[in-house]
C-alpha atoms as a PDB file:
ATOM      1  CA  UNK A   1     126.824  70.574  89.135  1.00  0.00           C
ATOM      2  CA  UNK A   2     129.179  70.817  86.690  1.00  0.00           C
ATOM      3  CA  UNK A   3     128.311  73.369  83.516  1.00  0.00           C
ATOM      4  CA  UNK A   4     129.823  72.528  80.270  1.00  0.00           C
ATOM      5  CA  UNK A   5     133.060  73.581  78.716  1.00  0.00           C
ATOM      6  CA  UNK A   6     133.088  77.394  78.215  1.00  0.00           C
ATOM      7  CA  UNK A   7     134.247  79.051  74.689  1.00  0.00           C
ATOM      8  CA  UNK A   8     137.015  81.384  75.040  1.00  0.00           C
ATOM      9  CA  UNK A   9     136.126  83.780  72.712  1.00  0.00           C
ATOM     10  CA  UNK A  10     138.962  83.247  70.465  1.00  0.00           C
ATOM     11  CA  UNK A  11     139.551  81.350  67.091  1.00  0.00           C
ATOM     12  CA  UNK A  12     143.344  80.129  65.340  1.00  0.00           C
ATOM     13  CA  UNK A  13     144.575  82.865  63.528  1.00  0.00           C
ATOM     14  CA  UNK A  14     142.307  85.039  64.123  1.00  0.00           C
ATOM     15  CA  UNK A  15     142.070  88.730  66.268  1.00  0.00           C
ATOM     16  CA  UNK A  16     139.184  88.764  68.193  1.00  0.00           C
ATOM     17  CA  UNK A  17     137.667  92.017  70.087  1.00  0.00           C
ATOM     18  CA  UNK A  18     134.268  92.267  71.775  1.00  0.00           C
ATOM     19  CA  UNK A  19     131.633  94.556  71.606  1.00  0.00           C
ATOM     20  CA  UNK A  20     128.584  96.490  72.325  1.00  0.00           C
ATOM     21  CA  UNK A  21     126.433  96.476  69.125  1.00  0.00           C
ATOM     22  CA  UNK A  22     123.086  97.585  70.927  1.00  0.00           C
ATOM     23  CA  UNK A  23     121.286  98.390  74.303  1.00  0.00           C
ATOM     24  CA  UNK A  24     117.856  97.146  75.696  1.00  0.00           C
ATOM     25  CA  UNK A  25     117.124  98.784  78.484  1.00  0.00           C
ATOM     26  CA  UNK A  26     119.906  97.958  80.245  1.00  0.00           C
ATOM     27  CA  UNK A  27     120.715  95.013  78.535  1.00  0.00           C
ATOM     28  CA  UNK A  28     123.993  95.005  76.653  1.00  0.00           C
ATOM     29  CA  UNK A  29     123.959  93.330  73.308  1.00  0.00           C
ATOM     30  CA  UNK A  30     127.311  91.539  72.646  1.00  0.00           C
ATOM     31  CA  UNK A  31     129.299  90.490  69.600  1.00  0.00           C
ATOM     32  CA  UNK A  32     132.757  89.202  69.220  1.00  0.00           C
ATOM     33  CA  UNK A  33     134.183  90.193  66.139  1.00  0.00           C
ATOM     34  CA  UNK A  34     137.143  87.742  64.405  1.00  0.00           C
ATOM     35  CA  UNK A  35     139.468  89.038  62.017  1.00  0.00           C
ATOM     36  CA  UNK A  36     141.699  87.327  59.964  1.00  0.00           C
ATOM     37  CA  UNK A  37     145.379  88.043  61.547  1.00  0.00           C
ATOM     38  CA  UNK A  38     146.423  88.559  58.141  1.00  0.00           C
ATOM     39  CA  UNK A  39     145.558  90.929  55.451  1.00  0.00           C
ATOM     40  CA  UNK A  40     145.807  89.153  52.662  1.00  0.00           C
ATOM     41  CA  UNK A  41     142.247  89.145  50.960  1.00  0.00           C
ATOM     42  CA  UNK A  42     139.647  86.353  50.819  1.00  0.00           C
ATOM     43  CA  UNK A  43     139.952  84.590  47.399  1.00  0.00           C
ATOM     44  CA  UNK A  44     141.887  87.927  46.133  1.00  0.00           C
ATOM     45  CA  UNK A  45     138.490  89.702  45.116  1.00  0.00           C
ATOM     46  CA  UNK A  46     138.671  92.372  47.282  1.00  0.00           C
ATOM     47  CA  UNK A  47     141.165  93.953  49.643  1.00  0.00           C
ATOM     48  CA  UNK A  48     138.167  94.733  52.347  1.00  0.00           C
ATOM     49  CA  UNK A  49     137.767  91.472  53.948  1.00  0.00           C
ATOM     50  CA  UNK A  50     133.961  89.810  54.059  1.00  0.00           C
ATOM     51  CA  UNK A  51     132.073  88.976  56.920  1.00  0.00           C
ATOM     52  CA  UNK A  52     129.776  85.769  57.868  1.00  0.00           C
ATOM     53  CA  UNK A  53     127.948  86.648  61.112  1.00  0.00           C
ATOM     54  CA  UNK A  54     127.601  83.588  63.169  1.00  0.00           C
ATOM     55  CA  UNK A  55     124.195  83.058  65.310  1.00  0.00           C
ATOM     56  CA  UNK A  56     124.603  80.105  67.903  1.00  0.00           C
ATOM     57  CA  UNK A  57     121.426  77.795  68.275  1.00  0.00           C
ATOM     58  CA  UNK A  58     119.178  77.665  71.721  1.00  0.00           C
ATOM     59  CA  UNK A  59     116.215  76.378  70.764  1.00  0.00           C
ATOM     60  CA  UNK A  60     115.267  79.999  71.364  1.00  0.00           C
ATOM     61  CA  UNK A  61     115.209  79.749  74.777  1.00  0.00           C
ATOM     62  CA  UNK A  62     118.546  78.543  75.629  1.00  0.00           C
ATOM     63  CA  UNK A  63     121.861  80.329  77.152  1.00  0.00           C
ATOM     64  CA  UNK A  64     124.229  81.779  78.030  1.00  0.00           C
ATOM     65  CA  UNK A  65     124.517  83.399  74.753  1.00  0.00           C
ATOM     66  CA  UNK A  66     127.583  84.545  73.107  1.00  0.00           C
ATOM     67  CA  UNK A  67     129.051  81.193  74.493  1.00  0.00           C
ATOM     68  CA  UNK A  68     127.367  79.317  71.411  1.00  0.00           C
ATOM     69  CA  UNK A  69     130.437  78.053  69.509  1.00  0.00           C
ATOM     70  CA  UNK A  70     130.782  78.616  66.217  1.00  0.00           C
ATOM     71  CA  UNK A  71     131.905  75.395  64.540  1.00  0.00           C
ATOM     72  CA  UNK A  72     135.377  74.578  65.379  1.00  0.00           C
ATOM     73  CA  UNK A  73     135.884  72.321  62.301  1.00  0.00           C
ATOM     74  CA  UNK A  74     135.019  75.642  59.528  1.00  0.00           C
ATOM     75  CA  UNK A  75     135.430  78.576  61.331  1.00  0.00           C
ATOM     76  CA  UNK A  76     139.243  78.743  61.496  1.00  0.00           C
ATOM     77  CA  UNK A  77     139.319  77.850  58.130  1.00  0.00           C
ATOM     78  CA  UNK A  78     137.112  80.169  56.877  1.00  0.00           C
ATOM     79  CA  UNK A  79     139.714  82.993  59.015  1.00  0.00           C
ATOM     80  CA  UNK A  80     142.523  81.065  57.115  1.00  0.00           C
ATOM     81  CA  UNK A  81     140.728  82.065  54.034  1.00  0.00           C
ATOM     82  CA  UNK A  82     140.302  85.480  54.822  1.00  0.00           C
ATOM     83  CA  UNK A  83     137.307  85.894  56.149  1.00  0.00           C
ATOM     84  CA  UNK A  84     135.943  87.406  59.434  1.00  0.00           C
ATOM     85  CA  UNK A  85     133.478  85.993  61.306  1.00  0.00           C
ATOM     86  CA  UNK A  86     131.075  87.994  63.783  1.00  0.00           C
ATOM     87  CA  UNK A  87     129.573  85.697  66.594  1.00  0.00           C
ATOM     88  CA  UNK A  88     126.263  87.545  67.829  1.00  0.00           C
ATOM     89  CA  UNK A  89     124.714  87.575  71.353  1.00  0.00           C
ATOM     90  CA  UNK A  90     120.724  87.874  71.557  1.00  0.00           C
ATOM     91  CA  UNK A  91     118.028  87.621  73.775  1.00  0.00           C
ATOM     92  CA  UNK A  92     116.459  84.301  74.861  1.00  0.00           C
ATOM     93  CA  UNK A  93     112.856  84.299  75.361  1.00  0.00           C
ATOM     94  CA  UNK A  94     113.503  83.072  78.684  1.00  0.00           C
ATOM     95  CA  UNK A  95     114.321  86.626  79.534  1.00  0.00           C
ATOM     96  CA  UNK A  96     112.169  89.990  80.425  1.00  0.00           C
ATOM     97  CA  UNK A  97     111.904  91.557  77.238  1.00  0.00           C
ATOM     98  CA  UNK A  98     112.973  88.176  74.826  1.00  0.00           C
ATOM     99  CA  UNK A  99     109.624  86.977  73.680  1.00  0.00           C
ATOM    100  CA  UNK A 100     109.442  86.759  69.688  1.00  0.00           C
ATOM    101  CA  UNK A 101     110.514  88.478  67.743  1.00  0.00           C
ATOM    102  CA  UNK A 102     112.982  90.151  70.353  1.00  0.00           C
ATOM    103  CA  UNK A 103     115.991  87.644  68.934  1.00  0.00           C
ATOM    104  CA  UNK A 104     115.165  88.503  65.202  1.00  0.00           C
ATOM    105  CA  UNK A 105     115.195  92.239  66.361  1.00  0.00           C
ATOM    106  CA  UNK A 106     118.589  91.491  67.586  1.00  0.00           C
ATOM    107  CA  UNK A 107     120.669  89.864  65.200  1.00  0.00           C
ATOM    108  CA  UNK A 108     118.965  92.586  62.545  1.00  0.00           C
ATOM    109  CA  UNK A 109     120.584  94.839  64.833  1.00  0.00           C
ATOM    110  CA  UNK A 110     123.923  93.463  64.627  1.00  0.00           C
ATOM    111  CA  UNK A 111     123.946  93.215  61.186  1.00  0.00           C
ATOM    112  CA  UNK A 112     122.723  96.898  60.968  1.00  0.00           C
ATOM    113  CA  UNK A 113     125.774  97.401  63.199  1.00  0.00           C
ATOM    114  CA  UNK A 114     128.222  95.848  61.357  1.00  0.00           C
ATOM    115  CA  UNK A 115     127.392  97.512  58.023  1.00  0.00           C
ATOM    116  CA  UNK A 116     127.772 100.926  60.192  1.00  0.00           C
ATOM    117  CA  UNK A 117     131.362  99.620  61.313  1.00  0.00           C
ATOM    118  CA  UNK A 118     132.227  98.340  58.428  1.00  0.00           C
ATOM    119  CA  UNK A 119     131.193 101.574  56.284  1.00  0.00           C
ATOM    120  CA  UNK A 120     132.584 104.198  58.993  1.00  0.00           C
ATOM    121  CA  UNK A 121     135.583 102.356  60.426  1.00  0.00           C
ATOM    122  CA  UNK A 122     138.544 102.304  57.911  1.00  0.00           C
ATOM    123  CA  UNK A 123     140.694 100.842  59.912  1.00  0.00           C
ATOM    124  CA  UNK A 124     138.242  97.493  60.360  1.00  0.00           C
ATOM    125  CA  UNK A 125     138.519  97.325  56.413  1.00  0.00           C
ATOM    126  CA  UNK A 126     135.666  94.861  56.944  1.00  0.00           C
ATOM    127  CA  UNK A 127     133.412  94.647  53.118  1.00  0.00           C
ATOM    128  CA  UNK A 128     130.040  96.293  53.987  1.00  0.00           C
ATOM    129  CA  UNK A 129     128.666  94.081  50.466  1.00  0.00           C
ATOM    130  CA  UNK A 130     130.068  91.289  51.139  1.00  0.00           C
ATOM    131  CA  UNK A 131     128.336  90.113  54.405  1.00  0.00           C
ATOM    132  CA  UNK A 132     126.892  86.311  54.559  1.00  0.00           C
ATOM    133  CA  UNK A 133     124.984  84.983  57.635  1.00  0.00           C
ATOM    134  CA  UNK A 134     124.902  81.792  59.254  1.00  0.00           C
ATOM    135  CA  UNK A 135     123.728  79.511  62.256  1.00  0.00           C
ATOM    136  CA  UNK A 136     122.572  76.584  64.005  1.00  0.00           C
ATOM    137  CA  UNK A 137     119.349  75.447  65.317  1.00  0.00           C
ATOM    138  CA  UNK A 138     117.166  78.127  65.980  1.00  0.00           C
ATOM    139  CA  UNK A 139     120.739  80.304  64.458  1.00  0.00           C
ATOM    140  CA  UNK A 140     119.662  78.501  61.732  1.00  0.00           C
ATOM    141  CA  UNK A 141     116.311  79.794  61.496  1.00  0.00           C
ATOM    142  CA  UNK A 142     117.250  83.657  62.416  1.00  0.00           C
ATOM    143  CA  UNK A 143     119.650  83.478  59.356  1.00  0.00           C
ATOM    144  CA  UNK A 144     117.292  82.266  57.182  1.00  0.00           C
ATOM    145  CA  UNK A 145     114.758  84.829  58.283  1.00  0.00           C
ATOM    146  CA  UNK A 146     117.437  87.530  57.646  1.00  0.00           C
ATOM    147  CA  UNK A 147     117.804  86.517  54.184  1.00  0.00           C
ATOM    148  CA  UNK A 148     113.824  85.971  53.664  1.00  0.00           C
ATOM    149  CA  UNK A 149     113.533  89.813  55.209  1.00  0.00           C
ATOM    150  CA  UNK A 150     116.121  91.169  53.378  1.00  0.00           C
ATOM    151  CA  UNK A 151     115.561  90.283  49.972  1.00  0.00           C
ATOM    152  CA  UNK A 152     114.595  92.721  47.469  1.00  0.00           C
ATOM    153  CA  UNK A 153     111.075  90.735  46.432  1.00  0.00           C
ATOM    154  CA  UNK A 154     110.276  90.635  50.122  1.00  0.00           C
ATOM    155  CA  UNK A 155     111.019  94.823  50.554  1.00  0.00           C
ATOM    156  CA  UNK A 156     109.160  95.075  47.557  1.00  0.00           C
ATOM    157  CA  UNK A 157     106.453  93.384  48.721  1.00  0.00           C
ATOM    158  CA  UNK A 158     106.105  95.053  52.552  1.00  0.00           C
ATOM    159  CA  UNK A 159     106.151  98.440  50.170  1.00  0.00           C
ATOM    160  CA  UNK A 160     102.614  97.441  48.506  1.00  0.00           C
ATOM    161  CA  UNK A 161     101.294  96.197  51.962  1.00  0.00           C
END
């Protein structure tokens, strides 16, 4: 049988590397990280370039997971732009260990991970302030948990808890 067309990990324009950004067990977490080719800076704000982490959709369940395009018809032109773009592997709760909230653990974790990088890595000059997140399907949802989880009325609250 026949599997679908496979991603190959790279966008136009962009320089893409791959990664490690956590362990479970010994599970490797992956990420491919896509900078712009240029160094010109997004929308001339900034010279450290911003970030949109990308989280593919699998009905939570689905796979293989860092092969979940990010859209073909924005992504290059957000690189053109001057962005960079993380694409995040996480765990399906098909898998030992994936049952909720395993995949919200995860893509916290890369986002945790690319703040570190991005603070400690000069030569990434990624923007550690400047980071947006974004996905489809059940991406969708793990992005807008991120920003639910992260906001300061949200911390505020868990504090009083």
């Amino acid at each position: 049988m026949a599997q679908g067309p496979t991603w190959d990990r790279t966008l136009p324009g962009a320089e893409t590397t791959t990664h490690v950004y956590a362990r479970v067990g010994d599970r490797k977490l992956r990420c491919h990280l896509h900078l712009p080719a240029r160094s010109a800076p997004a929308a001339g704000i900034s010279s450290k370039i911003p970030v949109i982490v990308w989280v593919h959709g699998s009905a939570f369940f689905g796979g293989p997971h860092l092969l979940g395009t990010p859209p073909s018809f924005t992504c290059p032109s957000f690189i053109v732009a001057g962005y960079a773009i993380l694409q995040v592997e996480h765990r399906s709760s098909r898998e030992r260990g994936g049952l909720f909230p395993a995949g919200l653990h995860d893509v916290k974790a890369a986002v945790r991970w690319l703040r570190h990088k991005a603070t400690t890595d000069p030569t990434a000059n990624l923007d550690p302030h400047r980071i947006g997140i974004w996905g489809a399907s059940s991406g969708g949802w793990y992005s807008a948990m991120m920003a639910v989880l992260s906001s300061p009325t949200v911390s505020r609250c868990r504090q009083q808890w």
